[in-house]
N, C-alpha and C. Protein backbone atom coordinates (compact mmCIF):
# COMPACT_ATOMS: atom_id res chain seq x y z
N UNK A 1 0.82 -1.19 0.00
CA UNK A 1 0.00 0.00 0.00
C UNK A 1 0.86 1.26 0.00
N UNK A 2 1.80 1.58 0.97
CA UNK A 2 2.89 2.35 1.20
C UNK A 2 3.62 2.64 -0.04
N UNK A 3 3.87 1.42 -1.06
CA UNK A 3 4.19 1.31 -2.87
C UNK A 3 3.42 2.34 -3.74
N UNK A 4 2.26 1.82 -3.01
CA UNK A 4 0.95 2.64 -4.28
C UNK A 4 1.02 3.87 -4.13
N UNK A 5 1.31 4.52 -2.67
CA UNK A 5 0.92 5.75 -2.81
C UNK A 5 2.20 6.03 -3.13
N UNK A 6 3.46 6.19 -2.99
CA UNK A 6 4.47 6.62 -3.08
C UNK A 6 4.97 6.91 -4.98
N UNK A 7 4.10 6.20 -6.09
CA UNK A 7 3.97 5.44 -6.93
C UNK A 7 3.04 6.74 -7.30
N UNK A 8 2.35 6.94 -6.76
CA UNK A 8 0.78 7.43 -7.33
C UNK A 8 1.11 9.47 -6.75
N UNK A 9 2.20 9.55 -5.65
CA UNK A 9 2.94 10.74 -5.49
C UNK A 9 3.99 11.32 -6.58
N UNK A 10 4.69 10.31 -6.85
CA UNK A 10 5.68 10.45 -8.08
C UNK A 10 5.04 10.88 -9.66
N UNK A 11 3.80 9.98 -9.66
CA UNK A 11 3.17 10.60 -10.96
C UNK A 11 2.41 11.88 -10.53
N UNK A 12 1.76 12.15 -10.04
CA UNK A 12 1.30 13.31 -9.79
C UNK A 12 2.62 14.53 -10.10
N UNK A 13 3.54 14.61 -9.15
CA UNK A 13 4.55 15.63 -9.45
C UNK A 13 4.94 15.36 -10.73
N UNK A 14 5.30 14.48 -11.19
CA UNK A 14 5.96 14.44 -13.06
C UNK A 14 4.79 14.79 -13.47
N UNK A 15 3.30 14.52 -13.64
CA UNK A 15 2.28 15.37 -14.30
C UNK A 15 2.32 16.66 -14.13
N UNK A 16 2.61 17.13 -12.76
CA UNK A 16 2.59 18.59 -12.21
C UNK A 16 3.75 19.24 -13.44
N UNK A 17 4.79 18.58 -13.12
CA UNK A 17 5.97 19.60 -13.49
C UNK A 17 5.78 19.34 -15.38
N UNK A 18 5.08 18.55 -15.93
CA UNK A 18 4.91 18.29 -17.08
C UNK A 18 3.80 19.49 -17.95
N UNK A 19 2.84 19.52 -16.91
CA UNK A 19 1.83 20.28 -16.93
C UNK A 19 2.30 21.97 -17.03
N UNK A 20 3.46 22.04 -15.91
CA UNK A 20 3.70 24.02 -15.55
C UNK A 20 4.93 23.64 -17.14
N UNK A 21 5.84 22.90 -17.69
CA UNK A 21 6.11 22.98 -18.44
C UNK A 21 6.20 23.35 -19.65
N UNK A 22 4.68 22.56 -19.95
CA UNK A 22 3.40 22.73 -21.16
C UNK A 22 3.10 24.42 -20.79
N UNK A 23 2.42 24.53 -20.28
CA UNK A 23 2.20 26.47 -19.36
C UNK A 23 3.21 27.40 -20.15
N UNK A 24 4.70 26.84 -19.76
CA UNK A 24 5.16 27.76 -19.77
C UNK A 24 5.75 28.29 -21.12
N UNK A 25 6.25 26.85 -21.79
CA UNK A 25 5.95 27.05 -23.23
C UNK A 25 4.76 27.56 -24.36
N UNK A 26 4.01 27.30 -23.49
CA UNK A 26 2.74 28.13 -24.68
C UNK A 26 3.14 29.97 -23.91
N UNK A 27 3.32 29.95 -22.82
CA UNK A 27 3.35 31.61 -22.34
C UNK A 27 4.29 32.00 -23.61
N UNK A 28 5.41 31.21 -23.39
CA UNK A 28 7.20 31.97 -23.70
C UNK A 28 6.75 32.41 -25.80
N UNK A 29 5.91 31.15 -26.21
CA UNK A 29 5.13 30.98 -27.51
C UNK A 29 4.54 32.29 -27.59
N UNK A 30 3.53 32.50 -26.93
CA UNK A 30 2.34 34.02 -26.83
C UNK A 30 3.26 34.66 -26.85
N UNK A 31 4.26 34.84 -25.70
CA UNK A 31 5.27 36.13 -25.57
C UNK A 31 6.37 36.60 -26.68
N UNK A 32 6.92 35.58 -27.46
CA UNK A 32 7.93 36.04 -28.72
C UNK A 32 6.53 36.47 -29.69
N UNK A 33 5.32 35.94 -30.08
CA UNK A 33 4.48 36.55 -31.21
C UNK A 33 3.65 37.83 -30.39
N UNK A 34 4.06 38.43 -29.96
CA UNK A 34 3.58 39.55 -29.64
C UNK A 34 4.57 40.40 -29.16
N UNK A 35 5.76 40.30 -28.93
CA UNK A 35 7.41 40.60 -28.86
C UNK A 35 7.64 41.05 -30.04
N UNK A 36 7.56 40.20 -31.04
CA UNK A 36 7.61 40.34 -32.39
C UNK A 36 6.46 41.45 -32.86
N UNK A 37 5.76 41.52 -32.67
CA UNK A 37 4.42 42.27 -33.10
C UNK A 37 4.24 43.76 -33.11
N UNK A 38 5.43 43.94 -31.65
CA UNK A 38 5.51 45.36 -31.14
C UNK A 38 6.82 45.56 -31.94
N UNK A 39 6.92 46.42 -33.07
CA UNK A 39 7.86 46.74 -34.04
C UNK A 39 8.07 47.79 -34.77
N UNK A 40 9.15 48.18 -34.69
CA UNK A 40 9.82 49.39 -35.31
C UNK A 40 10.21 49.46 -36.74
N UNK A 41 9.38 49.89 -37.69
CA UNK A 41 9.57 49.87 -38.60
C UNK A 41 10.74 50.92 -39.14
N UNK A 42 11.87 50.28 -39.65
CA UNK A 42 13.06 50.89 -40.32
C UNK A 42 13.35 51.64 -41.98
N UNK A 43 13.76 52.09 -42.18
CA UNK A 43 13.53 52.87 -43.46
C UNK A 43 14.03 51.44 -44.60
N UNK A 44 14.86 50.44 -44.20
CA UNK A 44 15.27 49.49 -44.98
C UNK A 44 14.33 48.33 -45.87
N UNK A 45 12.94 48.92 -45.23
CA UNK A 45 11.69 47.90 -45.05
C UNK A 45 11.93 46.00 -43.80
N UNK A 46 13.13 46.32 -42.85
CA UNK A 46 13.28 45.66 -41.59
C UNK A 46 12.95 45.90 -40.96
N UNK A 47 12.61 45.97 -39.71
CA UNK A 47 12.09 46.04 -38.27
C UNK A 47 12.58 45.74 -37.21
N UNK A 48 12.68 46.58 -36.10
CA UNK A 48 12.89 46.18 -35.02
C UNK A 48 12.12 45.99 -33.74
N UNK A 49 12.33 44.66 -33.18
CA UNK A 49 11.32 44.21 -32.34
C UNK A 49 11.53 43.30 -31.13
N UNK A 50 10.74 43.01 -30.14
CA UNK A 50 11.10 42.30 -28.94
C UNK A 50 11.37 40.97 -29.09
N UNK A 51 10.86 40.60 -30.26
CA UNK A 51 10.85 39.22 -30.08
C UNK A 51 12.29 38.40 -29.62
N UNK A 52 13.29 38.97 -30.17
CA UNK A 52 14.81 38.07 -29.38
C UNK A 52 14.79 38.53 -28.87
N UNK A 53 14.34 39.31 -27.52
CA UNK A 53 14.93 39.17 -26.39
C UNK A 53 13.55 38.26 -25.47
N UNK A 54 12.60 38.09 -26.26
CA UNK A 54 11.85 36.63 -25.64
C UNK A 54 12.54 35.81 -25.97
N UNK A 55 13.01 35.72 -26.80
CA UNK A 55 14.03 34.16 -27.25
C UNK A 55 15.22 33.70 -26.31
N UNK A 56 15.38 34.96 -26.16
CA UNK A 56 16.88 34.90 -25.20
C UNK A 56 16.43 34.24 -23.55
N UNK A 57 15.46 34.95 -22.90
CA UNK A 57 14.63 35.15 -21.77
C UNK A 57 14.14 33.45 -21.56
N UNK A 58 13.60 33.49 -22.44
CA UNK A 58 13.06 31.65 -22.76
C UNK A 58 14.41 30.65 -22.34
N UNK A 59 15.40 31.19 -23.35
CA UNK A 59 15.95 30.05 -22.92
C UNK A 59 16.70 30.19 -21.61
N UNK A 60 17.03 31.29 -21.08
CA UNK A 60 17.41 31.41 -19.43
C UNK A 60 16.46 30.75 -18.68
N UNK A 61 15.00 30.96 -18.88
CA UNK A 61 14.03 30.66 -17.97
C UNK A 61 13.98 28.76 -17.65
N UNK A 62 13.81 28.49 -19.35
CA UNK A 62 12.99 26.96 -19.49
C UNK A 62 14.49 26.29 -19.98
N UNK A 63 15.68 26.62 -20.28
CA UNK A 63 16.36 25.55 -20.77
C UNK A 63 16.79 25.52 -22.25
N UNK A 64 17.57 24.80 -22.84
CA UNK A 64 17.50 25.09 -24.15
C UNK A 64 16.62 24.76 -25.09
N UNK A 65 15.96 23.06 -24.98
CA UNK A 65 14.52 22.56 -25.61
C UNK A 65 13.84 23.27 -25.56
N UNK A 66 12.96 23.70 -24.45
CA UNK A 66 11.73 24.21 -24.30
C UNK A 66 11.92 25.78 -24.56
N UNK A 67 12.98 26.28 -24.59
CA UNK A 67 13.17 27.82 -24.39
C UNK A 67 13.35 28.01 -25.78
N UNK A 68 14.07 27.21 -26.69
CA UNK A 68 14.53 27.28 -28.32
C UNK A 68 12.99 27.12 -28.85
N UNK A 69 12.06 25.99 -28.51
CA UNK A 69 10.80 25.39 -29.08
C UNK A 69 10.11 26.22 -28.77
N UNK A 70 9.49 27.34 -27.42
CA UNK A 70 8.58 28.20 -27.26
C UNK A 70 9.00 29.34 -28.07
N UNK A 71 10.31 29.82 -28.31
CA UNK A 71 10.58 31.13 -29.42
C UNK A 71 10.13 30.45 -30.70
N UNK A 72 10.95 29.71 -31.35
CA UNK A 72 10.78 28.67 -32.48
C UNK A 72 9.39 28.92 -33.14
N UNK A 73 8.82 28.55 -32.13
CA UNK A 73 7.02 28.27 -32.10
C UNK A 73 6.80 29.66 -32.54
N UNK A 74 7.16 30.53 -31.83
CA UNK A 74 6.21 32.14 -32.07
C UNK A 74 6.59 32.80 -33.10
N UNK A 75 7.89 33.05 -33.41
CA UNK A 75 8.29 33.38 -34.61
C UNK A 75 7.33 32.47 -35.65
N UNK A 76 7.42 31.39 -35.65
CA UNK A 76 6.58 30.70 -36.65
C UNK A 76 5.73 31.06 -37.16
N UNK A 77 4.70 31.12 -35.86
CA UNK A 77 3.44 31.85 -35.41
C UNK A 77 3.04 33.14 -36.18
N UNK A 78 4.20 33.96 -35.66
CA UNK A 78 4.05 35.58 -36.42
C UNK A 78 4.20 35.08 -37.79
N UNK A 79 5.02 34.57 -38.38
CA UNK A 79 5.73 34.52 -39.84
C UNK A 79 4.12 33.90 -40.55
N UNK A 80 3.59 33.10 -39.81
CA UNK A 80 2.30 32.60 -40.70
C UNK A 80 0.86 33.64 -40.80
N UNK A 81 0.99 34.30 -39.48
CA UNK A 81 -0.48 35.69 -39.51
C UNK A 81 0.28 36.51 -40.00
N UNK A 82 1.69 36.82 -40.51
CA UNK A 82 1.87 38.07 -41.34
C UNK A 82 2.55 38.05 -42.94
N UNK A 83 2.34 36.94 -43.18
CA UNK A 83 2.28 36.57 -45.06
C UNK A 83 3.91 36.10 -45.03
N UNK A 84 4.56 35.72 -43.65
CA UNK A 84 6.13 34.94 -43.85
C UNK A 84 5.88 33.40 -43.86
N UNK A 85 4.89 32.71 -44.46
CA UNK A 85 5.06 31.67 -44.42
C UNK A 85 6.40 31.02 -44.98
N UNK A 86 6.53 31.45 -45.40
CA UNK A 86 7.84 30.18 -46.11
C UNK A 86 8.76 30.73 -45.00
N UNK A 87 9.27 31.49 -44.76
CA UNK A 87 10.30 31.77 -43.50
C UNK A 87 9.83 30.88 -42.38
N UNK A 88 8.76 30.82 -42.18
CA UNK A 88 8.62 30.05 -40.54
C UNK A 88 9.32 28.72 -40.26
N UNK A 89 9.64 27.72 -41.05
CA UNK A 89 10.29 26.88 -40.78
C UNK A 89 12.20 27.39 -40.80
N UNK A 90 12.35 28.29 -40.89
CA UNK A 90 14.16 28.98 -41.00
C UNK A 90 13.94 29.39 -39.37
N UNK A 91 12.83 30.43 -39.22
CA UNK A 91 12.78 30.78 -37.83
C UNK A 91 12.72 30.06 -36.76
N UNK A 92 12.23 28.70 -36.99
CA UNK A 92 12.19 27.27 -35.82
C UNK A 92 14.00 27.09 -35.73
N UNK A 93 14.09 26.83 -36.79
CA UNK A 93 15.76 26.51 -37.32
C UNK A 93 16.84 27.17 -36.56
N UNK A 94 17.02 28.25 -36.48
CA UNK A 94 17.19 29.57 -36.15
C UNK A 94 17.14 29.76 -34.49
N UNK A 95 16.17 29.49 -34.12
CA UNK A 95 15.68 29.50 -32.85
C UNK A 95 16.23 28.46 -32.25
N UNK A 96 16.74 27.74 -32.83
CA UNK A 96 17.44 26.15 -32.20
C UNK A 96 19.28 26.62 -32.10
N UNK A 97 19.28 27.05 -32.90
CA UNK A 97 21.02 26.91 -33.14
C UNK A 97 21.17 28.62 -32.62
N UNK A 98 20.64 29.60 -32.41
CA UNK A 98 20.59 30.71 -31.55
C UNK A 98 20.39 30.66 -29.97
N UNK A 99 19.70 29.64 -29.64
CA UNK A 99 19.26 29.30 -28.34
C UNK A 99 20.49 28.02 -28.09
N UNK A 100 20.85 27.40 -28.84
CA UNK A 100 22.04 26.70 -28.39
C UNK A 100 23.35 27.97 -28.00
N UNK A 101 23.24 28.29 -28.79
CA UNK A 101 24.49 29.08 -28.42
C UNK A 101 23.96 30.01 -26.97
N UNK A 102 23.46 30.63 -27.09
CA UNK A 102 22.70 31.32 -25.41
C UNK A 102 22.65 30.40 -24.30
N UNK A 103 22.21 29.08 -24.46
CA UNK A 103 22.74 28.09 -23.80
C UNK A 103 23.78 27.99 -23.74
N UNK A 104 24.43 27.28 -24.44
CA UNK A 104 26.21 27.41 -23.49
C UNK A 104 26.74 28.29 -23.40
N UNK A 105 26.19 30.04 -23.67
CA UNK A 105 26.70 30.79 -22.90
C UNK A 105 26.16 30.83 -20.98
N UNK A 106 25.22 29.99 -21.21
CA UNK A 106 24.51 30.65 -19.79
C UNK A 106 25.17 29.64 -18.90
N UNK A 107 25.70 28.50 -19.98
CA UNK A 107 26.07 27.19 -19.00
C UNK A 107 27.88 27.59 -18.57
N UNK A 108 28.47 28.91 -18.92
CA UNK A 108 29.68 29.20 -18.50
C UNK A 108 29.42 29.76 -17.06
N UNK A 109 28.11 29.91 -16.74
CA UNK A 109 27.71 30.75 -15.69
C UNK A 109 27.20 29.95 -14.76
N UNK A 110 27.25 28.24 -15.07
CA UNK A 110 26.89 27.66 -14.64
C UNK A 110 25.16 27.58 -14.24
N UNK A 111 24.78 28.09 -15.12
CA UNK A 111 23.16 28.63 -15.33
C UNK A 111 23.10 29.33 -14.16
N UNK A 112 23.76 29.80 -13.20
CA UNK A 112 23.37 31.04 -12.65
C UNK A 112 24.02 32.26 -12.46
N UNK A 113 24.22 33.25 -13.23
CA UNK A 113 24.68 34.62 -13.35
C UNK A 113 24.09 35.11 -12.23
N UNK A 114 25.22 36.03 -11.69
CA UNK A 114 25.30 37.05 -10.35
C UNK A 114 25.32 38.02 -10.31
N UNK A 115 26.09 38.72 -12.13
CA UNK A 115 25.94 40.11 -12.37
C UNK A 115 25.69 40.34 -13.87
N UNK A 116 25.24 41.72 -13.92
CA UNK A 116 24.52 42.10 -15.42
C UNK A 116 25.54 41.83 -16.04
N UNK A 117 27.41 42.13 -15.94
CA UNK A 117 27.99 42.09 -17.02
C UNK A 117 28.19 40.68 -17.70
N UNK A 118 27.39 39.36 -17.01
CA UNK A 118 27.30 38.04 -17.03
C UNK A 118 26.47 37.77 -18.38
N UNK A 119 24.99 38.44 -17.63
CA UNK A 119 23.38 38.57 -18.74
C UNK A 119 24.31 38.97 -20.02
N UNK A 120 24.88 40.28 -20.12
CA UNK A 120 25.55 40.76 -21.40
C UNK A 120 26.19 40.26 -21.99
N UNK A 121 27.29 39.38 -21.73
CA UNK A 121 28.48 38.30 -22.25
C UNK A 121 27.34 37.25 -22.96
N UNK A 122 26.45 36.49 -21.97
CA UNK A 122 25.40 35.92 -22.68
C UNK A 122 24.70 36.47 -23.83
N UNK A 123 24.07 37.87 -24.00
CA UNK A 123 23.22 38.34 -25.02
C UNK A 123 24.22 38.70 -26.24
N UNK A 124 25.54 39.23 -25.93
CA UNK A 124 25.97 39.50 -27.21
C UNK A 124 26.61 38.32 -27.31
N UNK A 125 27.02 37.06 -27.02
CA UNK A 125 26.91 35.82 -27.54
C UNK A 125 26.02 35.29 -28.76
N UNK A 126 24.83 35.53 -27.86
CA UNK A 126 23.52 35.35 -29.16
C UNK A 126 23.43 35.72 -29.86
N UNK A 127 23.99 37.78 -29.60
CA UNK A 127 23.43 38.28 -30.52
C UNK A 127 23.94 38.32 -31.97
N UNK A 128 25.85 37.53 -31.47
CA UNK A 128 26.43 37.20 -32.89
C UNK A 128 26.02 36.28 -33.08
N UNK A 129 25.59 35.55 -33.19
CA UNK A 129 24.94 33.91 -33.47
C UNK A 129 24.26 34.47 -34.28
N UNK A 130 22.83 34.99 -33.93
CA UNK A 130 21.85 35.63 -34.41
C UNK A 130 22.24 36.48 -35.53
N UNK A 131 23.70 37.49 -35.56
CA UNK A 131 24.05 38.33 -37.02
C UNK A 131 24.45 36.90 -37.87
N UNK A 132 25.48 36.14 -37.61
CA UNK A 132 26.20 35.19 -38.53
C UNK A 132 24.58 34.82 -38.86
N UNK A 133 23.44 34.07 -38.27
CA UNK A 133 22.61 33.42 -39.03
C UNK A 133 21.72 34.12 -39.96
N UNK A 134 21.44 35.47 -39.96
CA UNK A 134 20.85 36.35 -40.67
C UNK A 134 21.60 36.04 -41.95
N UNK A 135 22.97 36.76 -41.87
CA UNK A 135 24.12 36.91 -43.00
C UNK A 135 24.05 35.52 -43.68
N UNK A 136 23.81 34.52 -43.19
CA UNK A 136 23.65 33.17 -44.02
C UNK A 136 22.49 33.29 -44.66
N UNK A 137 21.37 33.32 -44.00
CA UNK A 137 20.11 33.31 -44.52
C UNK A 137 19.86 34.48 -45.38
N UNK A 138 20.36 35.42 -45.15
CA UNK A 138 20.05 36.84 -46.52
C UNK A 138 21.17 36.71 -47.75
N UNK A 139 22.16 35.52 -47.56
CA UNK A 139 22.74 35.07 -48.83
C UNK A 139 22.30 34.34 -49.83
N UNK A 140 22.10 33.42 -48.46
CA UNK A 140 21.07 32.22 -49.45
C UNK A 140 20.16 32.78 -50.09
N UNK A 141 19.26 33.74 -49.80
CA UNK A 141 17.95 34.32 -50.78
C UNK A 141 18.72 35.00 -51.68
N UNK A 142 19.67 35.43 -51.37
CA UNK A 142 20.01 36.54 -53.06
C UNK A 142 21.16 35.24 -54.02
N UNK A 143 21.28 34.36 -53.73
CA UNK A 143 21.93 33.58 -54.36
C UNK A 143 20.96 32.90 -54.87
N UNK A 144 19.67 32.45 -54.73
CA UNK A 144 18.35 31.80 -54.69
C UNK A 144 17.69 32.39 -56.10
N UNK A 145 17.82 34.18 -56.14
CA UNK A 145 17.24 34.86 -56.70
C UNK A 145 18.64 35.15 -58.00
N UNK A 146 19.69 34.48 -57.78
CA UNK A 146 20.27 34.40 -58.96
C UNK A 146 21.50 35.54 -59.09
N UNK A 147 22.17 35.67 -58.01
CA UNK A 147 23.08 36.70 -57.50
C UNK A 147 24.06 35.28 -57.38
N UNK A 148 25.76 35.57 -57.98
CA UNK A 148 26.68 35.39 -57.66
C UNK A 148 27.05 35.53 -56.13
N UNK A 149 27.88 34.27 -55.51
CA UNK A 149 28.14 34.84 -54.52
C UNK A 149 29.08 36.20 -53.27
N UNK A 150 29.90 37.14 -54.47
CA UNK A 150 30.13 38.20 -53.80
C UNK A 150 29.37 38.64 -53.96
N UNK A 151 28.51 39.32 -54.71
CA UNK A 151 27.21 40.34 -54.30
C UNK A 151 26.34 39.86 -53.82
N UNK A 152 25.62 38.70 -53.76
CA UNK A 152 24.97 38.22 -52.92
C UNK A 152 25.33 38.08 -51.48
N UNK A 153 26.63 37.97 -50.93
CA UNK A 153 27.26 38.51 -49.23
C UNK A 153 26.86 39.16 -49.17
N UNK A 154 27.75 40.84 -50.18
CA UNK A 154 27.25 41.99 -49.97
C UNK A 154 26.24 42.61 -50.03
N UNK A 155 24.85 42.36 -50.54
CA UNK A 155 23.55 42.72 -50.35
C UNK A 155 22.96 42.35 -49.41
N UNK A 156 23.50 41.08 -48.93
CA UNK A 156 22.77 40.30 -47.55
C UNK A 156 23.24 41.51 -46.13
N UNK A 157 24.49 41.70 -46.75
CA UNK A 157 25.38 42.66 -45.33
C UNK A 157 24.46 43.68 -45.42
N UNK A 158 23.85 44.33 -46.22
CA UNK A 158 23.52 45.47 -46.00
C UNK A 158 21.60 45.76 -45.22
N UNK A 159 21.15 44.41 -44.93
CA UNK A 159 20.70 43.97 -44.74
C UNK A 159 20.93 43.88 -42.50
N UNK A 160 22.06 43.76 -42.17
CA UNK A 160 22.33 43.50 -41.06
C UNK A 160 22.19 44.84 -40.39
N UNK A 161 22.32 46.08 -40.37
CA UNK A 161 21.92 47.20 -39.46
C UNK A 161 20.42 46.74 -38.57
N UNK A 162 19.69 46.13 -39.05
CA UNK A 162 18.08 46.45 -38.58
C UNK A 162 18.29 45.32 -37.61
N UNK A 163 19.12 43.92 -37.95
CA UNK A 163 19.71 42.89 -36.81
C UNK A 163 20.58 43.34 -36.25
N UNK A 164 21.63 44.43 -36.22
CA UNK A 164 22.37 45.07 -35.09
C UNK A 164 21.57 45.42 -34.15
N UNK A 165 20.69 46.37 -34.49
CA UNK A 165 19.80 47.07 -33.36
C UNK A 165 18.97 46.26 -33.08
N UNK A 166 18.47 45.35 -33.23
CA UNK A 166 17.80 43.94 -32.27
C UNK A 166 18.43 43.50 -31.58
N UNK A 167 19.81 43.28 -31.71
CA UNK A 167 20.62 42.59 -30.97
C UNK A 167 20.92 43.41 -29.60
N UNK A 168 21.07 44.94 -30.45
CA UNK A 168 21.19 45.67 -28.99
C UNK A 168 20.55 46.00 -27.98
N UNK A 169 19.39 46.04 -28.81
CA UNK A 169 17.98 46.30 -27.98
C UNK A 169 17.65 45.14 -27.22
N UNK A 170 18.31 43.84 -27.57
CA UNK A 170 17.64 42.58 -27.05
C UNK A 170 18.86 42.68 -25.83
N UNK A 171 19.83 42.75 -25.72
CA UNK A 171 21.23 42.73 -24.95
C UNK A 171 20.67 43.77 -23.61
N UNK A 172 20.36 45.11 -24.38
CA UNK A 172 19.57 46.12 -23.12
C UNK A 172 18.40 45.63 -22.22
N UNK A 173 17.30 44.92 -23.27
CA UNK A 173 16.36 44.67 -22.60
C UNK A 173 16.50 43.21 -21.54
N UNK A 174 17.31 42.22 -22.13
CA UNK A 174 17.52 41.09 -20.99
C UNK A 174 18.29 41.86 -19.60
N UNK A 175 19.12 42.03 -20.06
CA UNK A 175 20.25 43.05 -18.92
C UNK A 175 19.27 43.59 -17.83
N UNK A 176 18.70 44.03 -18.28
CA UNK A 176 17.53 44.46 -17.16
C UNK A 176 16.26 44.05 -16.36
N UNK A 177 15.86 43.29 -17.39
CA UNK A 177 14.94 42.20 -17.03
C UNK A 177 15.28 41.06 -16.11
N UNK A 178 16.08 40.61 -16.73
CA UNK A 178 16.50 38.99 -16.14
C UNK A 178 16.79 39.00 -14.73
N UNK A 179 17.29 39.62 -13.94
CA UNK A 179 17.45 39.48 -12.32
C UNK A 179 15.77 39.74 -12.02
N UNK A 180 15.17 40.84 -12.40
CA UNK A 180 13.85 41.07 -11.30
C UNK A 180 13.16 40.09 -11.90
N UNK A 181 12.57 39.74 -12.97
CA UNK A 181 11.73 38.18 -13.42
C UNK A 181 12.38 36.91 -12.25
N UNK A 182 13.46 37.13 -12.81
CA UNK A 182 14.13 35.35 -12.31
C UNK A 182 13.42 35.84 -10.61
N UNK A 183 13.43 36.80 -9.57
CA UNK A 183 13.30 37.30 -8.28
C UNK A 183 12.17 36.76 -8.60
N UNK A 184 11.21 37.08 -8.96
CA UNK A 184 9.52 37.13 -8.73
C UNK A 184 9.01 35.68 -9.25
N UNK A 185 9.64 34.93 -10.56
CA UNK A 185 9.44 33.98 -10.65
C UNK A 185 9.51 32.93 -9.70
N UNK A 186 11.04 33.05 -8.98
CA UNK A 186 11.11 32.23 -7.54
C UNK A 186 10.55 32.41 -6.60
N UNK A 187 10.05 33.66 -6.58
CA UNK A 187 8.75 34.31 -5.15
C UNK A 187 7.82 33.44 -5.55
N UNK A 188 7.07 33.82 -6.92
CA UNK A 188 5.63 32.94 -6.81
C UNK A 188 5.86 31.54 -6.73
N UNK A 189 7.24 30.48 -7.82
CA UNK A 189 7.05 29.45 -7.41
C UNK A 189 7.52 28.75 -5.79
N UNK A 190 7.81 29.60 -4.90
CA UNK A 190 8.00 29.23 -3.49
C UNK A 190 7.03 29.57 -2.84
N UNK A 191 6.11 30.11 -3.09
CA UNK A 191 4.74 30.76 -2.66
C UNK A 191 3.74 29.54 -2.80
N UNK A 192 3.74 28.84 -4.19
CA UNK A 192 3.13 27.68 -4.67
C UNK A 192 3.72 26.69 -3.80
N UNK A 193 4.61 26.36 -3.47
CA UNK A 193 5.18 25.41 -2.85
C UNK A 193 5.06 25.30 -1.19
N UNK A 194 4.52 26.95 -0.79
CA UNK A 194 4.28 26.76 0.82
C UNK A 194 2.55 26.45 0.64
N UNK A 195 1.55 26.80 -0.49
CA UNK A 195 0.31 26.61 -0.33
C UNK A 195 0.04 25.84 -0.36
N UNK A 196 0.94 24.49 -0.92
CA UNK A 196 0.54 23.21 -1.28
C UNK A 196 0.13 22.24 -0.12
């Protein structure tokens, strides 16, 4: 009997923590397509917008799976309600090998950073990840469209200002964010844990 329940405790918490998992990935999902949404339109016809620094945030919060898969997801998301379908599967892509790299920056920190100049080493980590993968992906389309590959670099480069200032903006906005979230996140889930 002492088996059963002990048995029947264990699944409950793996449902629990399976369950706030599921939660938190659809949040981190909602939060990059509406990150994304709030955008600065640039004279280049690019934009600048929140969405990487949900990407970034995600994967500090949930890990690299779930933090790469909830951005992944929203970018998708946006790319399909705003006529980028064919991009949405680059942006899953993207979101994997950008969030890897933010990951093992965060894992030099031993996933827990103590000071902002930590968060920053992490974000502009990404945020070159994030230029090199642009600069690939805005080659490939002008090579696609029948551009040799030196002018096809160089048209893609010119292309990267509107991903500088995401990057910076995403570097500013974690920097600041990430200590008081991570604070309040551990308030409420220790709060949950004395109500139980």
């Amino acid at each position: 009997m002492a088996l059963i329940r002990t048995q029947r405790k264990e699944w409950c918490k793996l449902m629990k923590n399976n369950t706030r998992s599921l939660v938190l990935i659809a949040l981190f999902t909602a939060l990059t397509v509406v990150g994304t949404m709030i955008k600065i339109p640039l004279p280049t016809g690019a934009f600048v917008h929140l969405g990487n620094a949900i990407l970034l945030l995600s994967v500090l919060f949930l890990g690299f799976w779930k933090g790469s898969l909830a951005a992944g997801l929203g970018f998708a998301i946006f790319d399909l309600m705003n006529g980028y379908a064919a991009e949405a599967p680059y942006f899953i892509l993207e979101s994997l090998i950008v969030g890897a790299v933010a990951y093992s920056l965060f894992s030099l920190f031993n996933k827990k950073p103590q000071k902002v100049w930590q968060i920053l080493v992490i974000a502009v980590g990404t945020g070159i990840a994030k230029l090199i993968m642009t600069q690939i992906k805005n080659t490939v389309v002008q090579l696609i469209v029948g551009m040799s590959l030196g002018p096809a670099f160089l048209t893609a480069a010119t292309r990267l200002p509107a991903t500088l200032v995401n990057v910076i903006l995403t570097a500013l906005i974690v920097s600041f964010v990430y200590f008081p979230l991570k604070k309040a996140t551990r308030r409420m889930f220790e709060q949950r844990h004395i109500g139980e």
